[in-house]
Structures are given as structure tokens and as C-alpha cells.
C-alpha atoms as a PDB file:
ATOM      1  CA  UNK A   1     -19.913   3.260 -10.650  1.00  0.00           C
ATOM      2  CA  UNK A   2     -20.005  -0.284 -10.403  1.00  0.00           C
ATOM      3  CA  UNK A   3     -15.800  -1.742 -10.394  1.00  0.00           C
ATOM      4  CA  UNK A   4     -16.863  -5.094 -11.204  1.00  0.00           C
ATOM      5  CA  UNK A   5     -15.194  -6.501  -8.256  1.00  0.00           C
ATOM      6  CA  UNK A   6     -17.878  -8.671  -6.908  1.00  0.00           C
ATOM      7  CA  UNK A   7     -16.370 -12.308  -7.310  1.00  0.00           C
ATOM      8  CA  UNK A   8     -13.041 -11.464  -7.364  1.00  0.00           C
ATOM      9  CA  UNK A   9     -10.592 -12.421  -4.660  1.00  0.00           C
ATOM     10  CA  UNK A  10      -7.246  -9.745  -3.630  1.00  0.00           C
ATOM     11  CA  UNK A  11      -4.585  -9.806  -1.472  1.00  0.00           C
ATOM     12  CA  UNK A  12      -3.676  -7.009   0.650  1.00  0.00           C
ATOM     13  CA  UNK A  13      -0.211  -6.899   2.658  1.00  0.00           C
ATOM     14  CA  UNK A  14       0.353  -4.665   5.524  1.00  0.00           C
ATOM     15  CA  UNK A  15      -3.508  -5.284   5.957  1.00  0.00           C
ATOM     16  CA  UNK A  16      -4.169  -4.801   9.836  1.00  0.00           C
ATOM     17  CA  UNK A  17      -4.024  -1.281   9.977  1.00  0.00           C
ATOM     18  CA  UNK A  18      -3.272   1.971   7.953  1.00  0.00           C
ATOM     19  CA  UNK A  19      -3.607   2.313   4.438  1.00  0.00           C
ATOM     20  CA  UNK A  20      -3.476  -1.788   3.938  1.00  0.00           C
ATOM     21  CA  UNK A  21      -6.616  -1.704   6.562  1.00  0.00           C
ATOM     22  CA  UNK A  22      -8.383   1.013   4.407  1.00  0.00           C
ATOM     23  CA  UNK A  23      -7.727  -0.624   0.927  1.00  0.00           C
ATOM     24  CA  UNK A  24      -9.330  -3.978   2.511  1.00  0.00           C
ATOM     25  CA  UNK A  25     -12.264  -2.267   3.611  1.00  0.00           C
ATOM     26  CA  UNK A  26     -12.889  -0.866  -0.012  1.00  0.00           C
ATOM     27  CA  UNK A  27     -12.416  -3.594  -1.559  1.00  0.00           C
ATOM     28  CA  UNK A  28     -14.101  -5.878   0.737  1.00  0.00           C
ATOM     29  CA  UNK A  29     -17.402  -3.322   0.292  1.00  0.00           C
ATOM     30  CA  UNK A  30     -17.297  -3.614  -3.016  1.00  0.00           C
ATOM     31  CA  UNK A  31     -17.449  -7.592  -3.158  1.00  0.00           C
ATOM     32  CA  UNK A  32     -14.406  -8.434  -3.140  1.00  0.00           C
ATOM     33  CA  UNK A  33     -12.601 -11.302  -0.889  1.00  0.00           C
ATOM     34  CA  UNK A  34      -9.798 -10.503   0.407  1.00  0.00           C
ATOM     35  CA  UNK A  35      -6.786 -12.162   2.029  1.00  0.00           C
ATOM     36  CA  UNK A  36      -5.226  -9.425   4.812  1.00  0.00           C
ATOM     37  CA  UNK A  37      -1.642 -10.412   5.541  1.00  0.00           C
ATOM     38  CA  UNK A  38       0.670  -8.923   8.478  1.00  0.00           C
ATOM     39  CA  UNK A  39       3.562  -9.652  10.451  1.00  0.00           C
ATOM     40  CA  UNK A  40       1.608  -9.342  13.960  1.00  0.00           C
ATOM     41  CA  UNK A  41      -1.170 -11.655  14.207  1.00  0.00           C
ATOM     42  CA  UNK A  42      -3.391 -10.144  16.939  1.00  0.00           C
ATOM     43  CA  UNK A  43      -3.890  -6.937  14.968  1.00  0.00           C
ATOM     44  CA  UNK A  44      -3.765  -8.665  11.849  1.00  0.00           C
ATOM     45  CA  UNK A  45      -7.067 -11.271  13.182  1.00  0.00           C
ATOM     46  CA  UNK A  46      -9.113  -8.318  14.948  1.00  0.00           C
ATOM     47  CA  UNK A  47      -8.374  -6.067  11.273  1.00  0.00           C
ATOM     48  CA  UNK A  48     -10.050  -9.106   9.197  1.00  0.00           C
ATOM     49  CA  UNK A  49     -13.142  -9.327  11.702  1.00  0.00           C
ATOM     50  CA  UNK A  50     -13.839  -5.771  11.780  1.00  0.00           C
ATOM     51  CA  UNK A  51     -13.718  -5.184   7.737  1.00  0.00           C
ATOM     52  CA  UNK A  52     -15.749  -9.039   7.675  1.00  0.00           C
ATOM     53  CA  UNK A  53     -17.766  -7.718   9.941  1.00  0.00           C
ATOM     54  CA  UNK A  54     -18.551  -4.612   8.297  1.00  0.00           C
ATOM     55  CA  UNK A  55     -18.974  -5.155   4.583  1.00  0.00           C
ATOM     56  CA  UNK A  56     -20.835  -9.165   5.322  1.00  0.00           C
ATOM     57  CA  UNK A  57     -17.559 -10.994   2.747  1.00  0.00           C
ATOM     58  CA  UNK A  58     -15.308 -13.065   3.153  1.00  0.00           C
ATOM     59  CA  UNK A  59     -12.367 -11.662   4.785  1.00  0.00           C
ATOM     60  CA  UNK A  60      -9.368 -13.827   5.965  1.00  0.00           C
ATOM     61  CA  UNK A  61      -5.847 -12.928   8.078  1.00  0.00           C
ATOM     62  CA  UNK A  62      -2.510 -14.632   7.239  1.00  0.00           C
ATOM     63  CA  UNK A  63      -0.010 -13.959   8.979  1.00  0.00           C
ATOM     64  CA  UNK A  64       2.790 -13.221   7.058  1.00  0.00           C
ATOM     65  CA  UNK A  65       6.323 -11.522   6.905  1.00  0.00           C
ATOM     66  CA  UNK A  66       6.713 -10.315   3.335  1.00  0.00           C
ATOM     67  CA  UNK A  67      10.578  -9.957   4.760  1.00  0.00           C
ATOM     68  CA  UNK A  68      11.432 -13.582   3.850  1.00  0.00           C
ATOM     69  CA  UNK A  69      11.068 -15.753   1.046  1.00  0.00           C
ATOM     70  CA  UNK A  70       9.827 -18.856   2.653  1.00  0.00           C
ATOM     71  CA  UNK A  71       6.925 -16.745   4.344  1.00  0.00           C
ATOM     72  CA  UNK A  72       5.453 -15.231   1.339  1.00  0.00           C
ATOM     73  CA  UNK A  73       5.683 -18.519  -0.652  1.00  0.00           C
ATOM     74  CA  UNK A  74       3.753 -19.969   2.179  1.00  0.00           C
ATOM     75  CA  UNK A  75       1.002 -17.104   2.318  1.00  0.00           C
ATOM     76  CA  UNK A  76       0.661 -17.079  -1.409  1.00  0.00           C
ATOM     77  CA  UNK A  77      -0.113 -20.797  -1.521  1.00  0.00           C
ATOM     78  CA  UNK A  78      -2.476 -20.883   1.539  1.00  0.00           C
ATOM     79  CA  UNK A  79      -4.269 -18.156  -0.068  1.00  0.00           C
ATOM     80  CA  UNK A  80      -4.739 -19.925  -3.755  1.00  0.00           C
ATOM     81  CA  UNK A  81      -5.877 -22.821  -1.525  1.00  0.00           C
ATOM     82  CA  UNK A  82      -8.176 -21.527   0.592  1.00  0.00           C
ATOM     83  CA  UNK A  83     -10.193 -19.333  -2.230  1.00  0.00           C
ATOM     84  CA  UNK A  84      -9.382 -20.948  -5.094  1.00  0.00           C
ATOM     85  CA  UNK A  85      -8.281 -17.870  -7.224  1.00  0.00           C
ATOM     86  CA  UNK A  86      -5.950 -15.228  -7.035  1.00  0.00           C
ATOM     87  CA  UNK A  87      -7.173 -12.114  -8.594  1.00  0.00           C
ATOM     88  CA  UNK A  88      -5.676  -8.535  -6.838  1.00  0.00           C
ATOM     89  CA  UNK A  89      -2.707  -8.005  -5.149  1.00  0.00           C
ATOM     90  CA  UNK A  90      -2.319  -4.762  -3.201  1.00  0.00           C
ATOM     91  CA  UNK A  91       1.328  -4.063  -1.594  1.00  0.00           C
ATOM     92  CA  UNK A  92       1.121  -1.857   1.102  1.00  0.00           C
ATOM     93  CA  UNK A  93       3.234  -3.506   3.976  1.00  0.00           C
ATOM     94  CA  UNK A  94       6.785  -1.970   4.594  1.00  0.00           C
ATOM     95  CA  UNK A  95       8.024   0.206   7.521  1.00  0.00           C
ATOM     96  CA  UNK A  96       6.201   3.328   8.229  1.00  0.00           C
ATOM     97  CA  UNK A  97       7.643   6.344   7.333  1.00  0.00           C
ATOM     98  CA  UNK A  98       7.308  10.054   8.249  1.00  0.00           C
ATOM     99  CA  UNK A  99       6.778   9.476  11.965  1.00  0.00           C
ATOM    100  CA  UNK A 100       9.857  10.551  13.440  1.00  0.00           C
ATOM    101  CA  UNK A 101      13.004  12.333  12.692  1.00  0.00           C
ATOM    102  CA  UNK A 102      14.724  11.577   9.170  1.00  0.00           C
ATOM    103  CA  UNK A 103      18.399  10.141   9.880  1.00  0.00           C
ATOM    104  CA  UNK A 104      21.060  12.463   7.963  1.00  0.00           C
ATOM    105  CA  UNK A 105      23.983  10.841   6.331  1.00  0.00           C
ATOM    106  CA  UNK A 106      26.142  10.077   8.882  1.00  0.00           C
ATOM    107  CA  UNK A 107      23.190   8.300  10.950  1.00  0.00           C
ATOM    108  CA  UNK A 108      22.430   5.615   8.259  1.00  0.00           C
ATOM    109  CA  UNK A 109      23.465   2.140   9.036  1.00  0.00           C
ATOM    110  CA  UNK A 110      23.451  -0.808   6.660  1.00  0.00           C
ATOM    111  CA  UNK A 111      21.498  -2.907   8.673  1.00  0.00           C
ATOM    112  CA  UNK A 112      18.571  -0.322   8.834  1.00  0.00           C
ATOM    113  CA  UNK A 113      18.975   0.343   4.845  1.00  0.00           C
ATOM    114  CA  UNK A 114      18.789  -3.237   4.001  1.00  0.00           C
ATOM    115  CA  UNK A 115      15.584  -3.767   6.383  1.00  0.00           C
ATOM    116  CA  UNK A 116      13.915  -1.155   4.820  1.00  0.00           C
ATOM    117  CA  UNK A 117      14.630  -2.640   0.901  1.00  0.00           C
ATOM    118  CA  UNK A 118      13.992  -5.869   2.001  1.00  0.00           C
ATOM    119  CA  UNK A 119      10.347  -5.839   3.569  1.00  0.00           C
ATOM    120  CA  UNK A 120       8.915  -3.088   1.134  1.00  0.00           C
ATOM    121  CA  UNK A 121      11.189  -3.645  -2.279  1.00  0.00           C
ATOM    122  CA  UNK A 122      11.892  -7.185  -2.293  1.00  0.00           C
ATOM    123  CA  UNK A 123       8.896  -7.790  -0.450  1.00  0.00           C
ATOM    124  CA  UNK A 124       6.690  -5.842  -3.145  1.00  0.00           C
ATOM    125  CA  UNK A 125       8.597  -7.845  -5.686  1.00  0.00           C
ATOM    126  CA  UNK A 126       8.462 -11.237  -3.654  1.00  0.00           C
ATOM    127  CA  UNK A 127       4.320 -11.061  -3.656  1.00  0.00           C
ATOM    128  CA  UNK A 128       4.501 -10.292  -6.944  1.00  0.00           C
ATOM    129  CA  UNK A 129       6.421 -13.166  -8.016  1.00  0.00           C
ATOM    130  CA  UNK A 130       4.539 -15.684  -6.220  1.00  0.00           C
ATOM    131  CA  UNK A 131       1.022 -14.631  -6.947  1.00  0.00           C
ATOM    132  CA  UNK A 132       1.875 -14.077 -10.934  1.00  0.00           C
ATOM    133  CA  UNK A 133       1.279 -17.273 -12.145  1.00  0.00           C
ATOM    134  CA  UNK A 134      -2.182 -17.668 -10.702  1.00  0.00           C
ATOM    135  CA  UNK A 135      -3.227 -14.374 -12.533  1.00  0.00           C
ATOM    136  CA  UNK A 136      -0.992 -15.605 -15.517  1.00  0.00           C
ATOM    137  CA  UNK A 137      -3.616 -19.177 -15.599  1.00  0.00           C
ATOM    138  CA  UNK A 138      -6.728 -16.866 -15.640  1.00  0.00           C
ATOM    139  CA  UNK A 139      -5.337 -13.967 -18.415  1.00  0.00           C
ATOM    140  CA  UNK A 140      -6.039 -11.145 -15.915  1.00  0.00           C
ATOM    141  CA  UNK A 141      -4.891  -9.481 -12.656  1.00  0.00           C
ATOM    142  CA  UNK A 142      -3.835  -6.802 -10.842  1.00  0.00           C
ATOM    143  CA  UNK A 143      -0.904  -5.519  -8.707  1.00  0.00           C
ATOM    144  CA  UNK A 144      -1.103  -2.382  -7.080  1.00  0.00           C
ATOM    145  CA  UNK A 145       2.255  -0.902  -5.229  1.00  0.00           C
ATOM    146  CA  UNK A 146       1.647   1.166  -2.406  1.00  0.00           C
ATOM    147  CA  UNK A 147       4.835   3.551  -2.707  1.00  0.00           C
ATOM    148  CA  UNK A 148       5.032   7.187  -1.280  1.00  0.00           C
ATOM    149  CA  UNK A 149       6.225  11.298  -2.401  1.00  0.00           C
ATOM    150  CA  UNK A 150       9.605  10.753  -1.618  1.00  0.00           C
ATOM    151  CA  UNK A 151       9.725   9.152  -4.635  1.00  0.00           C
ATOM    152  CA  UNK A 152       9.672  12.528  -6.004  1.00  0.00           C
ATOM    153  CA  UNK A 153      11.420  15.021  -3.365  1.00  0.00           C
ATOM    154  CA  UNK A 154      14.506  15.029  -1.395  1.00  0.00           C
ATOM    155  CA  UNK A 155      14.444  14.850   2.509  1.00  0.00           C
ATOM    156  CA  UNK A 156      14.609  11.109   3.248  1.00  0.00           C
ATOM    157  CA  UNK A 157      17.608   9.545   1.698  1.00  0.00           C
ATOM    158  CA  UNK A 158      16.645   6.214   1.677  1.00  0.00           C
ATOM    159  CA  UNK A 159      12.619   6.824   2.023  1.00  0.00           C
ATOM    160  CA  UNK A 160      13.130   8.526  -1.601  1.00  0.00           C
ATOM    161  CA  UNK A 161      15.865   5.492  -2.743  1.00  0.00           C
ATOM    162  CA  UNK A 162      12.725   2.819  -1.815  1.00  0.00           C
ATOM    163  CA  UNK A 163      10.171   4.607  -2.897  1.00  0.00           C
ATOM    164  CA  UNK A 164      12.076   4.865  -6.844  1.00  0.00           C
ATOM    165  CA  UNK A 165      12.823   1.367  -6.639  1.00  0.00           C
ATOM    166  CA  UNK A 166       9.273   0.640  -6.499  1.00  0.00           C
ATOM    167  CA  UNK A 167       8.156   2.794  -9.332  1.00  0.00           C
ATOM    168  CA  UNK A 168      11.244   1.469 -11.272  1.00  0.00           C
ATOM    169  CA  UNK A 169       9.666  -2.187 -10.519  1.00  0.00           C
ATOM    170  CA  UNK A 170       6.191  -1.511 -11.658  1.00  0.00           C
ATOM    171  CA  UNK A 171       7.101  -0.273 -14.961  1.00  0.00           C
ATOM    172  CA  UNK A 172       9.509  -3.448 -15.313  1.00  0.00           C
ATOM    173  CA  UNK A 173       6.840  -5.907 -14.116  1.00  0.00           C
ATOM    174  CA  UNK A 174       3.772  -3.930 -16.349  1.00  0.00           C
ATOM    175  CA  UNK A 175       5.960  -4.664 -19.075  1.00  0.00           C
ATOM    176  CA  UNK A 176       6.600  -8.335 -18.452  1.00  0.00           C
ATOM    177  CA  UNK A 177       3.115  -9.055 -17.127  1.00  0.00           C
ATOM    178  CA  UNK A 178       1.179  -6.862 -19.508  1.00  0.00           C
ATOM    179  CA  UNK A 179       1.065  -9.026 -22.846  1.00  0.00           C
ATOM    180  CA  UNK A 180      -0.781 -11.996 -19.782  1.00  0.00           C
ATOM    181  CA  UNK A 181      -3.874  -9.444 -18.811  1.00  0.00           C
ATOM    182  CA  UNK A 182      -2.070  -8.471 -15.751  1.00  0.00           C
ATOM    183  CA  UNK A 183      -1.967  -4.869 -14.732  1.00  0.00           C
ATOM    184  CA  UNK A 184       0.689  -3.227 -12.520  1.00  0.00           C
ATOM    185  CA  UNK A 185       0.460   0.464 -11.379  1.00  0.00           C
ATOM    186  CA  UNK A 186       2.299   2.872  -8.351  1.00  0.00           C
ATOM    187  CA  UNK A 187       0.563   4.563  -6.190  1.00  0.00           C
ATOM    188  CA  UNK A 188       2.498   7.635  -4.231  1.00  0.00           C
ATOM    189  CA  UNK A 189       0.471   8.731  -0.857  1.00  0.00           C
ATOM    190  CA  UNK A 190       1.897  11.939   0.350  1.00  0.00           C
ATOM    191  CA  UNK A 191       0.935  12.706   4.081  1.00  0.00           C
ATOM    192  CA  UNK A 192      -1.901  10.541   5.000  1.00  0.00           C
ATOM    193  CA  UNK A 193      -3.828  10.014   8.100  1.00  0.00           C
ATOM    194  CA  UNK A 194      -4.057   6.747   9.670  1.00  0.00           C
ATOM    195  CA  UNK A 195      -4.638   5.202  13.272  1.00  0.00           C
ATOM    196  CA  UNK A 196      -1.228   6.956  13.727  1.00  0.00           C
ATOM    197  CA  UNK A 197      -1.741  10.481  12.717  1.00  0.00           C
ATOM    198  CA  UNK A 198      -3.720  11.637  16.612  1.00  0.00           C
ATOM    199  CA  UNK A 199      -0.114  10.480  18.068  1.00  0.00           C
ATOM    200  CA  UNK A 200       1.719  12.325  16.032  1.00  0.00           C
ATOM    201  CA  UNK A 201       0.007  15.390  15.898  1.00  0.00           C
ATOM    202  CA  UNK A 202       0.191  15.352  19.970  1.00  0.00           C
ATOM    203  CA  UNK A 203       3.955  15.107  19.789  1.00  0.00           C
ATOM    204  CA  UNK A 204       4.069  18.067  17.707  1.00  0.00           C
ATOM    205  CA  UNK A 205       1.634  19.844  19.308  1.00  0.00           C
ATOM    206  CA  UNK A 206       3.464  19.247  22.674  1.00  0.00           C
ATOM    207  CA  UNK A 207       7.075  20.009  20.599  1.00  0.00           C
ATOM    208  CA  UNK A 208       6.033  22.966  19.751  1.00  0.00           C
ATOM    209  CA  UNK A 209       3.070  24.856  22.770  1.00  0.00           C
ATOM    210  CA  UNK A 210       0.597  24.521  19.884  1.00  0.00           C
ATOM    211  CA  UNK A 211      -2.820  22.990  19.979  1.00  0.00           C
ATOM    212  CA  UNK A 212      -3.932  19.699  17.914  1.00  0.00           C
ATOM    213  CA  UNK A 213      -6.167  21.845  15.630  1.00  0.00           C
ATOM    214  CA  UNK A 214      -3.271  24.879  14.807  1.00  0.00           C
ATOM    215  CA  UNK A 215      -0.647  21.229  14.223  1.00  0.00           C
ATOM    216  CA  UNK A 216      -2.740  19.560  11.608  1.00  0.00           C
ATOM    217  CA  UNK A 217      -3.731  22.943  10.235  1.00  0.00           C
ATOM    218  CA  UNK A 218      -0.163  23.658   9.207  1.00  0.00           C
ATOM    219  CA  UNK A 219       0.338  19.685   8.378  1.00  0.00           C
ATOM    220  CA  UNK A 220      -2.294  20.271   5.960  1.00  0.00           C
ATOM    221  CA  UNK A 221      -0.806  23.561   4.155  1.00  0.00           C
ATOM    222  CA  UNK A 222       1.496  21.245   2.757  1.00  0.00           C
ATOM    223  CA  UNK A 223      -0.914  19.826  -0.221  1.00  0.00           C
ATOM    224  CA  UNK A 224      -2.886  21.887  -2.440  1.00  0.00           C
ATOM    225  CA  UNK A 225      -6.122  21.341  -1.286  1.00  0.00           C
ATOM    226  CA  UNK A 226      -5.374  21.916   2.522  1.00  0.00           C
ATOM    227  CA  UNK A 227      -6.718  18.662   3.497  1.00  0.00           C
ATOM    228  CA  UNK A 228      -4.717  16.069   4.862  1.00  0.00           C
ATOM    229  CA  UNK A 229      -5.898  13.112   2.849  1.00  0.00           C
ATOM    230  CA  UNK A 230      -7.384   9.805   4.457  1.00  0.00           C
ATOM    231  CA  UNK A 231      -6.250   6.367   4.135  1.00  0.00           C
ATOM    232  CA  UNK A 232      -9.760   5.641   2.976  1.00  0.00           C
ATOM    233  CA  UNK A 233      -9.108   8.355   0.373  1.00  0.00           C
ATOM    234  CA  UNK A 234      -6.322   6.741  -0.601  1.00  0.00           C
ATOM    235  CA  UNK A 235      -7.968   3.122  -0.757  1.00  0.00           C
ATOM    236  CA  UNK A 236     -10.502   4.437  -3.016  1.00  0.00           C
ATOM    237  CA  UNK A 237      -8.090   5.177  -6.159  1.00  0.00           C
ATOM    238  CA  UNK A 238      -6.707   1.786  -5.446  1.00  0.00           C
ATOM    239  CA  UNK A 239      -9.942   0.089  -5.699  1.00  0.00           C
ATOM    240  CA  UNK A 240     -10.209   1.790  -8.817  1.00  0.00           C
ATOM    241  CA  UNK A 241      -6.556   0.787 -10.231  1.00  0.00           C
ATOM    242  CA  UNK A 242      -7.506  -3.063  -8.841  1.00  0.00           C
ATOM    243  CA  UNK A 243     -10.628  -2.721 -11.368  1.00  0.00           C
ATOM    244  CA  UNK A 244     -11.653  -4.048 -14.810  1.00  0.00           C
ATOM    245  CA  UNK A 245     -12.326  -0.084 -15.120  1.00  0.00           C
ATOM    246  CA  UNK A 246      -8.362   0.859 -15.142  1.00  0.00           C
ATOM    247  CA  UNK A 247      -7.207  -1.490 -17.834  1.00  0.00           C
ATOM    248  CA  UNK A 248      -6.029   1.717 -19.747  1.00  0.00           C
ATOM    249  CA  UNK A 249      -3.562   2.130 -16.799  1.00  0.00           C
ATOM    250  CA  UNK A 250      -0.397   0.705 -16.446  1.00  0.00           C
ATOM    251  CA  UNK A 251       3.218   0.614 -15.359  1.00  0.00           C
ATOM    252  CA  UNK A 252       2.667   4.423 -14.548  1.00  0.00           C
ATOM    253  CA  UNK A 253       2.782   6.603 -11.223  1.00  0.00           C
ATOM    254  CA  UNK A 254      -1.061   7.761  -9.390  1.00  0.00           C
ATOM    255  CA  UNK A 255      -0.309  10.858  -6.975  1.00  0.00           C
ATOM    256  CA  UNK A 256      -2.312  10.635  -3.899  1.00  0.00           C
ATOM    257  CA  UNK A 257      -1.183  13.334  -2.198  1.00  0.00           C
ATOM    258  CA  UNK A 258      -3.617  16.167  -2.688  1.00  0.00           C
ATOM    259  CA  UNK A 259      -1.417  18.039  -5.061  1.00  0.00           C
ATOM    260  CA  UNK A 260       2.192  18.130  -3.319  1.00  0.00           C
ATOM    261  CA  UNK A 261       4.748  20.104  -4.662  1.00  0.00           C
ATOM    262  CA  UNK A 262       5.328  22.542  -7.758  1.00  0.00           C
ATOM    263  CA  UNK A 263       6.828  20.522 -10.198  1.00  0.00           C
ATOM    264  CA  UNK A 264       4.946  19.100 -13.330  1.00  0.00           C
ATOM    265  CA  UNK A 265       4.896  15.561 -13.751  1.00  0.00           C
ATOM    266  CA  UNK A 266       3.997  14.489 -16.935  1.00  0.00           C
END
């Protein structure tokens, strides 16, 4: 299938690595350009070689902290300037989650509630403000917000609190942005593995006397297809949603997960 991307020009926060690295790569092999913004600019320059590199288009890092007003403003701009156009936006950066222990109630401080809304919710929102317009002057865009599960299950009070506030978002800006050509979708990863999963998996394994293979085997009974799913995985239904092909699709929720869970969604 053929996603008509070839021409088109995205952005893609939280690009140097992880899911933002993956959705880069797809799109970037399918012919799009794409701007890769990140905080840290070492990873962030030797991510936008390697996907250059590998798919022969135009890939470009900006450094970026999607934390602060004045540094998404600047990206944004820098970006229109230096290709023109401003077709795809992909949200992915915000702290990662899932890597250590969930704080209960009584470990939750302000300060580490506010950083978390700020770089992922605002931030998503942010991006989305500033690169509006330029899809608004061409009639057609598309934002894709890279979200998460908790969304839908209990465990992580304020993983589950950001994650709803980005769904709650989407549908508000699909609404707004829909009547200008612009689509806006959610995407919800469950467990995914990235560049961080081998670390992880040795903690546990070390945690508790198992081996690697017997950690990620009970890692993966937690989906229905007993796979833990890849970020490239992942990136592949967002290449999709950033596509002519999913105009039928927006302001609603794509499960990434590999079928987490028992309840029905619907």
C-alpha cells in the first residue's frame, strides 16, 4: 500500500530514540521529510543521520524542549523555514514511563506532577498550536498523539491522569481542526520495546534469579498475542494515521498494545 507520503514533510518530537526514533524511520522510508526534535542534542544529531542515512531523505535534528513555550515556537518556525511546509506532526516526546517503580500516593510531589503535564500535555498541545496554522494555509494535516494504556487502567496515578488528558485533547483539537482538513488521532502503546527494554529486562531478571528469556516471556503474557510489541510496530499504525489513507479517522483512540486487558472498548 502506497500512504502517499512521498513529498510531504512531518515533525516528530521525542525523535532520537524510542518510539519517536521508530515513527521517523517509517516515515522517512516512506518519503517523507522529517524534522526530529529532542531535548539532548548529541542523540538527537546521531538519530537524524542514522534514519537519513538509511532511508536516502531528508532528515533534520532540532533541538528542542517541548517543556517551554519559547522553545517550541522557535522549533516550529525553523522548521516551516527550512522545508517550506508543514505537513505531519507526530507527538511522542514526554518522560518515559514504566521503567521503574510507580510512586503511591503519599510519594507524589507537585513538582514531579507538573513536569510530567507540562512536557507531554502542554507540550502535545504547545506543538499543536504552533504548527496549526501552517496545515490550516494548505487545507490538510495531521497530528498524531503518542499517549499510552494507562489511559485505560489503574496503577499509575498520574501516568493514567496524562495519558486521559491527551485523549481528552485530541478529540477537542479533531473537532476544532477538522472542518480545516486537519486530522488529529491518539495512539495508546501498551508495553513496547525500545533501546530501553534489554536494561530493563536485566534488572528484572537479576530482581528476581530468572533468566532474560523466562523475564520477557512473562512481560509478554501480558497482551493477547504474547508478543511484546516493537516500537517499529508501533510506528507503522502511525504512519498509517499520518496518511491521506486515514482521513476516515479522527479525534478517536488506536490501541497498540497487542490486545491488553478484558474490557471492551467501543
Amino acid at each position: 500500500m502506497d500512504l502517499e507520503l512521498a513529498g510531504r514533510v512531518g515533525i516528530v518530537t521525542g525523535g532520537s530514540r524510542g518510539i519517536g526514533k521508530a515513527v521517523a524511520r517509517v516515515l522517512a522510508g516512506e518519503g517523507a521529510s522529517v524534522a526530529v526534535a529532542a531535548r539532548g542534542r548529541e542523540a538527537l544529531e546521531a538519530s537524524a543521520a542514522e534514519v537519513a542515512r538509511e532511508s536516502g531523505q531528508r532528515v533534520e535534528p532540532f533541538v528542542a524542549d517541548t517543556g517551554s513555550d519559547d522553545s517550541v515556537r522557535a522549533m516550529v518556525a525553523a522548521v516551516a523555514e527550512r522545508f517550506g511546509r508543514i505537513d505531519i506532526l507526530v507527538n511522542a516526546a514526554a518522560r518515559p514511563g514504566g521503567q521503574g517503580a510507580v510512586p503511591r500516593l503519599g510519594e507524589i510531589t507537585a513538582d514531579a506532577f507538573w513536569e510530567d503535564m507540562n512536557v507531554k500535555v502542554l507540550g502535545y498541545l504547545r506543538c499543536a498550536r504552533e504548527v496549526a496554522p501552517h496545515m490550516q494555509a494548505r487545507r490538510w494535516g495531521r497530528i498524531v498523539n503518542i499517549s499510552g494504556l494507562a489511559a485505560r487502567q489503574a496503577g499509575s496515578t498520574i501516568g493514567s491522569m496524562r495519558n486521559v488528558a491527551v485523549a481528552a485533547m485530541t478529540k477537542n483539537l479533531a473537532e476544532e481542526l477538522g472542518p480545516d482538513g486537519i486530522n488529529v488521532t491518539v495512539v495508546h502503546p501498551g508495553l513496547t520495546r525500545t533501546e530501553a527494554t534489554a536494561g530493563v529486562v536485566a534488572a528484572r531478571a537479576r530482581a528476581q534469579g530468572a533468566s532474560a528469556e523466562e523475564v520477557e516471556r512473562r512481560m509478554a503474557e501480558g497482551n493477547a498475542i504474547r508478543h511484546i510489541v516493537d516500537a517499529t510496530e508501533v510506528a507503522w499504525v502511525v504512519a498509517f494515521l499520518c496518511s491521506p489513507k486515514a482521513v476516515a479517522i479522527t479525534g478517536d483512540a488506536i490501541a497498540v498494545g497487542g490486545g491488553v486487558g478484558r474490557a471492551i472498548h467501543y
